[in-house]
Each structure stands twice: as C-alpha cells, then as structure tokens.
Protein backbone atom coordinates (compact mmCIF):
# COMPACT_ATOMS: atom_id res chain seq x y z
CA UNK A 1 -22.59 -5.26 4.02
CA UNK A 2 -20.87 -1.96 4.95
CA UNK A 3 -22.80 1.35 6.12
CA UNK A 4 -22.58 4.83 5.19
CA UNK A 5 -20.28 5.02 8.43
CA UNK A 6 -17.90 2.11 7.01
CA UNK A 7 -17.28 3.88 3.42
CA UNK A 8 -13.49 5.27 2.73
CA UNK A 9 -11.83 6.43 -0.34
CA UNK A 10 -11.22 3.38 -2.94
CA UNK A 11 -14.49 0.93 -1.55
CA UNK A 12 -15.79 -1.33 -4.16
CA UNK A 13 -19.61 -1.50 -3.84
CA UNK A 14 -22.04 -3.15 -5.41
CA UNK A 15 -25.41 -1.04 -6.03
CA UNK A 16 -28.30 -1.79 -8.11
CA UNK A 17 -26.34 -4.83 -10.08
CA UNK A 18 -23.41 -2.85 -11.06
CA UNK A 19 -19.84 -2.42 -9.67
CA UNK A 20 -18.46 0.99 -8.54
CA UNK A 21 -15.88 2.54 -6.79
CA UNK A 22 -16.08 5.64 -3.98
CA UNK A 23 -13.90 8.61 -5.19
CA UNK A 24 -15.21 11.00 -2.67
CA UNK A 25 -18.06 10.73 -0.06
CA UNK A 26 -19.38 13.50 2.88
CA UNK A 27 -21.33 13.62 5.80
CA UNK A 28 -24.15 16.42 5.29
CA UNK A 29 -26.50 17.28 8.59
CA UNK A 30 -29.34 19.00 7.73
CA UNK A 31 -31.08 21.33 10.13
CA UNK A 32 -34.30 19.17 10.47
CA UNK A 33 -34.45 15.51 9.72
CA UNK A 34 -31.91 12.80 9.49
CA UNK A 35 -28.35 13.00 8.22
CA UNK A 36 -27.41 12.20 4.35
CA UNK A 37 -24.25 11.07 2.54
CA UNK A 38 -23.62 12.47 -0.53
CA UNK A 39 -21.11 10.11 -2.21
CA UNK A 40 -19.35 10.52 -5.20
CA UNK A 41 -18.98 6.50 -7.90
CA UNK A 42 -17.29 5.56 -10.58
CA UNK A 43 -18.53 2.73 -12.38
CA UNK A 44 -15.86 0.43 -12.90
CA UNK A 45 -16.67 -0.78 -15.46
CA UNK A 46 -17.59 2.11 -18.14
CA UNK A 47 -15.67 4.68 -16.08
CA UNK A 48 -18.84 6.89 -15.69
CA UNK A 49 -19.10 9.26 -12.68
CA UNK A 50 -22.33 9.74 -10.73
CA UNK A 51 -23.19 11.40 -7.73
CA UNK A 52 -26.01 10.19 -5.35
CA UNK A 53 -27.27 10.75 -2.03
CA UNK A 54 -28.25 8.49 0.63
CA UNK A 55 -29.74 8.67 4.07
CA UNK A 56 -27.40 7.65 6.50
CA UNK A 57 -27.37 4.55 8.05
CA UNK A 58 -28.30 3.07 4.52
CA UNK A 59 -26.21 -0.12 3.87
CA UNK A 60 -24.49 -1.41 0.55
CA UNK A 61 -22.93 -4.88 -0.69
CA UNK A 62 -19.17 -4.48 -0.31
CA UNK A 63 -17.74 -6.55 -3.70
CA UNK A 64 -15.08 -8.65 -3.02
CA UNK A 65 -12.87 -7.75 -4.84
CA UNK A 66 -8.90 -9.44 -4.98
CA UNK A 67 -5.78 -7.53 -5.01
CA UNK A 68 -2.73 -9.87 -6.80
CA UNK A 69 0.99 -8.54 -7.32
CA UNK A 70 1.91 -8.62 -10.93
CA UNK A 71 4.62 -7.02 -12.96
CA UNK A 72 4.51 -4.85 -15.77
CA UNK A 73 6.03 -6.00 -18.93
CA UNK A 74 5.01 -4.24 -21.96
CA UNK A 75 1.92 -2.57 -24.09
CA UNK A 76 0.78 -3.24 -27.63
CA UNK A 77 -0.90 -0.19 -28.28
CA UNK A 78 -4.22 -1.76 -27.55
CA UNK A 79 -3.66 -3.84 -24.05
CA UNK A 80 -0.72 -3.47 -21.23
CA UNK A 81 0.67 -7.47 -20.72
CA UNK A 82 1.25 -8.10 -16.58
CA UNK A 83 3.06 -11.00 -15.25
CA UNK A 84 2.07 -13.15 -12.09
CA UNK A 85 5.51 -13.36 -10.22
CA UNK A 86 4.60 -16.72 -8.72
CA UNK A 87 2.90 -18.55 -11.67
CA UNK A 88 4.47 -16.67 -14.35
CA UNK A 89 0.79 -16.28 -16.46
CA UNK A 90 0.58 -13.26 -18.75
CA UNK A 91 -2.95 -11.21 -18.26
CA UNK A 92 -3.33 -8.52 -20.79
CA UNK A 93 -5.46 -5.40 -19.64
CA UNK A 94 -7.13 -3.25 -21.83
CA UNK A 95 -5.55 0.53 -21.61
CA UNK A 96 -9.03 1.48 -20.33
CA UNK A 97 -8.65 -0.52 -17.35
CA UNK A 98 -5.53 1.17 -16.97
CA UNK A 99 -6.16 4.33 -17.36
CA UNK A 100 -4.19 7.25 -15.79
CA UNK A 101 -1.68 4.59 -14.43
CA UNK A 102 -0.17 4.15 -17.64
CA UNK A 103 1.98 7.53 -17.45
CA UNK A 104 3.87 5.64 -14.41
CA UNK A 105 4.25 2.11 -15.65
CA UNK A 106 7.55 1.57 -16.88
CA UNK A 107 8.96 -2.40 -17.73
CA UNK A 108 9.37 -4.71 -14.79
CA UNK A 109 7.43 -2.75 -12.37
CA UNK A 110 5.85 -4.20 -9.74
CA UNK A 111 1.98 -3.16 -9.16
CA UNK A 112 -1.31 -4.82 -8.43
CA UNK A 113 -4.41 -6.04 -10.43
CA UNK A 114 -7.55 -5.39 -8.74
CA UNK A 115 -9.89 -8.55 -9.71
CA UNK A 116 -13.34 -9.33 -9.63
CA UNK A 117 -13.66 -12.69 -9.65
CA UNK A 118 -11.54 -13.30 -13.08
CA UNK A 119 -12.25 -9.61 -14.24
CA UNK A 120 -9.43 -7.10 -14.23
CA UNK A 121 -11.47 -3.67 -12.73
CA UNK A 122 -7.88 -1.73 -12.49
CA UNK A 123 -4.43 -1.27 -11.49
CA UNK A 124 -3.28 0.07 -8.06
CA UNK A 125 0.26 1.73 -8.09
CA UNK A 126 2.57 2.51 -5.33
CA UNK A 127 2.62 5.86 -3.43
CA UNK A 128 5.55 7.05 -5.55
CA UNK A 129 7.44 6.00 -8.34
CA UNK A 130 11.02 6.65 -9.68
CA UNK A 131 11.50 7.94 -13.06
CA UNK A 132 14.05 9.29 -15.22
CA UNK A 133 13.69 12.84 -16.84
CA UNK A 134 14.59 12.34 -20.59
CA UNK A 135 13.91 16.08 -21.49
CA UNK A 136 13.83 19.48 -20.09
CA UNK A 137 15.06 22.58 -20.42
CA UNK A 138 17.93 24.34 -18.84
CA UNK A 139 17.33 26.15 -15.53
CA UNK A 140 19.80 29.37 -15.11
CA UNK A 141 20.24 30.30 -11.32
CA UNK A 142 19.22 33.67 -10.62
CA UNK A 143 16.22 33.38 -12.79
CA UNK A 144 13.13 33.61 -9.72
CA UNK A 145 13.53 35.26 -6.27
CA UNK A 146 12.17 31.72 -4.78
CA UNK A 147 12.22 28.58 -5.84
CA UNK A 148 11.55 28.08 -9.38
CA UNK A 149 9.72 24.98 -11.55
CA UNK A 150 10.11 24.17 -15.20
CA UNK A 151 8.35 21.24 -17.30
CA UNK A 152 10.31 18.20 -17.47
CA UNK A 153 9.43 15.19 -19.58
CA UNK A 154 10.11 11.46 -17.98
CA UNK A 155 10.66 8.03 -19.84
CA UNK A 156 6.99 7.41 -19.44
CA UNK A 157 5.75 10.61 -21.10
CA UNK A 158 4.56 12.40 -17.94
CA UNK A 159 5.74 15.85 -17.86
CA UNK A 160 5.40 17.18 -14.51
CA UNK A 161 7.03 20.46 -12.94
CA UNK A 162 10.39 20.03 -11.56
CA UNK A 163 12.98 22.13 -9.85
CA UNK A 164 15.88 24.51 -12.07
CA UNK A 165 18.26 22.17 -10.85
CA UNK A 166 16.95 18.80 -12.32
CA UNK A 167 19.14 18.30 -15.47
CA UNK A 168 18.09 16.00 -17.92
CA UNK A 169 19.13 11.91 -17.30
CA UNK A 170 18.47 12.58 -13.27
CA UNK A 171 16.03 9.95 -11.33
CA UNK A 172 13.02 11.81 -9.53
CA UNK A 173 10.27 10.67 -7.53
CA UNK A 174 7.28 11.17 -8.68
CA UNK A 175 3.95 10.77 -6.41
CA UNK A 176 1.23 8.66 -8.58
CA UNK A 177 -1.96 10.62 -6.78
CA UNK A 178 -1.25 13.87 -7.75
CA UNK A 179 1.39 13.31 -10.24
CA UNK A 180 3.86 15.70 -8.97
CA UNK A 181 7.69 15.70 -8.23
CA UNK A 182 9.20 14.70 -4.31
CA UNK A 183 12.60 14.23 -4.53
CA UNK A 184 15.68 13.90 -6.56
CA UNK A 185 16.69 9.97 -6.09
CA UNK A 186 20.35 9.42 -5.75
C-alpha cells in the first residue's frame, strides 16, 4: 500500500480495478478541515486522463509493476519489435504503448519495457538521447542580437529548435521529457 504522502511522479497504482499512472499530484490545505490531494492519472491502459481528489492520508495498491532492459530493433507500421539482451526474445509493442517515445527510438537503442505481469504498459527512455539532424536550414551569423534557434529535423522525425550553428549531419542531444536540444555531441 502507499499513502498520499508516498506518491511521486511515474507511481503505478491500482484504483478501483484498473491500472494508472501519477502524472502530477499536490498537496491542497484547506482553511477548515483536513488536507486533500488532488492528483492527476493516466490510465495505462486506454491512455485516458482523469483528475480526482482524495483526503489525505487515503491509501492505494501500489502495482507491481517490472522494469526489463530491451533494445529497439525496428517498427512495422503497426507494432515497434524490442529485443531481450539476455534471452534474445522479440516482444512487439503496439505504437500505442509507445506513444510519444517513438520520436526518440532509433535501431539498437537500449530502453526499458515497463511490465505488468506479461503486459507491456510502456516504454521508459533515458534522460537524453543522441540524434543526428538530417535537415535544417542555414543559420547566417548576424541574424539576432542574442542567441538565435531555428527548426531542425532529426533521423527520427522530431524537429526540435536548435542553435544557427547546428549544420545539417551534426549529433545533438536531445532531452526525452521536454523534447528539446542540450548539446552538440562531438
């Protein structure tokens, strides 16, 4: 069991027969009465975001849930095919259960299934990722008193906003939570 106290960012809990996962939680004291948590699900399995609030202190079934290191090999169109380094089993994932990891899964990157039992429920990245940028425009110094950004498109697809000086064919860093640039990668 785990309390309103316990919860972080990422918990898998189990409420009312169903499996969901905290995005966002807070701590809300009222002038009179007891304390409340507003917290913030997404069912894992449909996706669907809800919003309830609880009194505090109120406990919840923490779902065990499994995290296994597997390696990315390829998508269909329909499901993304991982690899289990140590047993070598292919596990295809629907590109639901994916979701918004797919613009930073490139072949033979490492990542990890979260499982529920058997189940697949999603894919955890690393913090940051290195991509190459296949396509943007040329920056021309002297265009912006500061710093300047332009779109850049990566081998994945993602376009995120880079620096003038990132020339096509360059390796950046990319941050998988917000999906912005870091660094240039030498």
């Amino acid at each position: 069991m785990i309390s309103t106290g316990e919860l972080k960012k990422g918990a898998t809990i189990e409420l009312d027969g169903k499996l969901y996962s905290i995005l966002d939680y807070a701590h809300i004291k009222m002038g009179r009465g007891s304390a409340q948590v507003r917290i913030k699900f997404r069912d894992v399995r449909s996706g669907a975001i809800i919003e309830q609030t609880f009194q505090a202190g109120t406990k919840f079934q923490r779902a065990r849930v499994e995290r296994r290191e597997m390696q990315y090999l390829y998508n269909d169109g329909e499901f993304f095919y991982f690899m289990n380094t140590e047993t070598f089993e292919q596990i295809p994932v629907s590109a639901d259960k994916v979701g918004d990891a797919a613009k930073f899964l490139k072949e033979n990157d490492t990542c990890e299934l979260v499982l529920y039992g058997e189940e697949v429920i999603g894919v955890e990245l690393p913090m940051t990722v290195e991509l190459v940028v296949t396509d943007t425009e040329p920056g021309f110094k002297g265009d912006t008193a500061t710093g300047g950004t332009k779109p850049a498109t990566l081998e994945t697809g993602l376009v995120v906003q880079v620096p003038l000086f990132v020339e096509p064919g360059t390796k950046i860093r990319v941050n998988t939570e917000t999906g912005q640039y870091i660094e240039r990668v030498q």
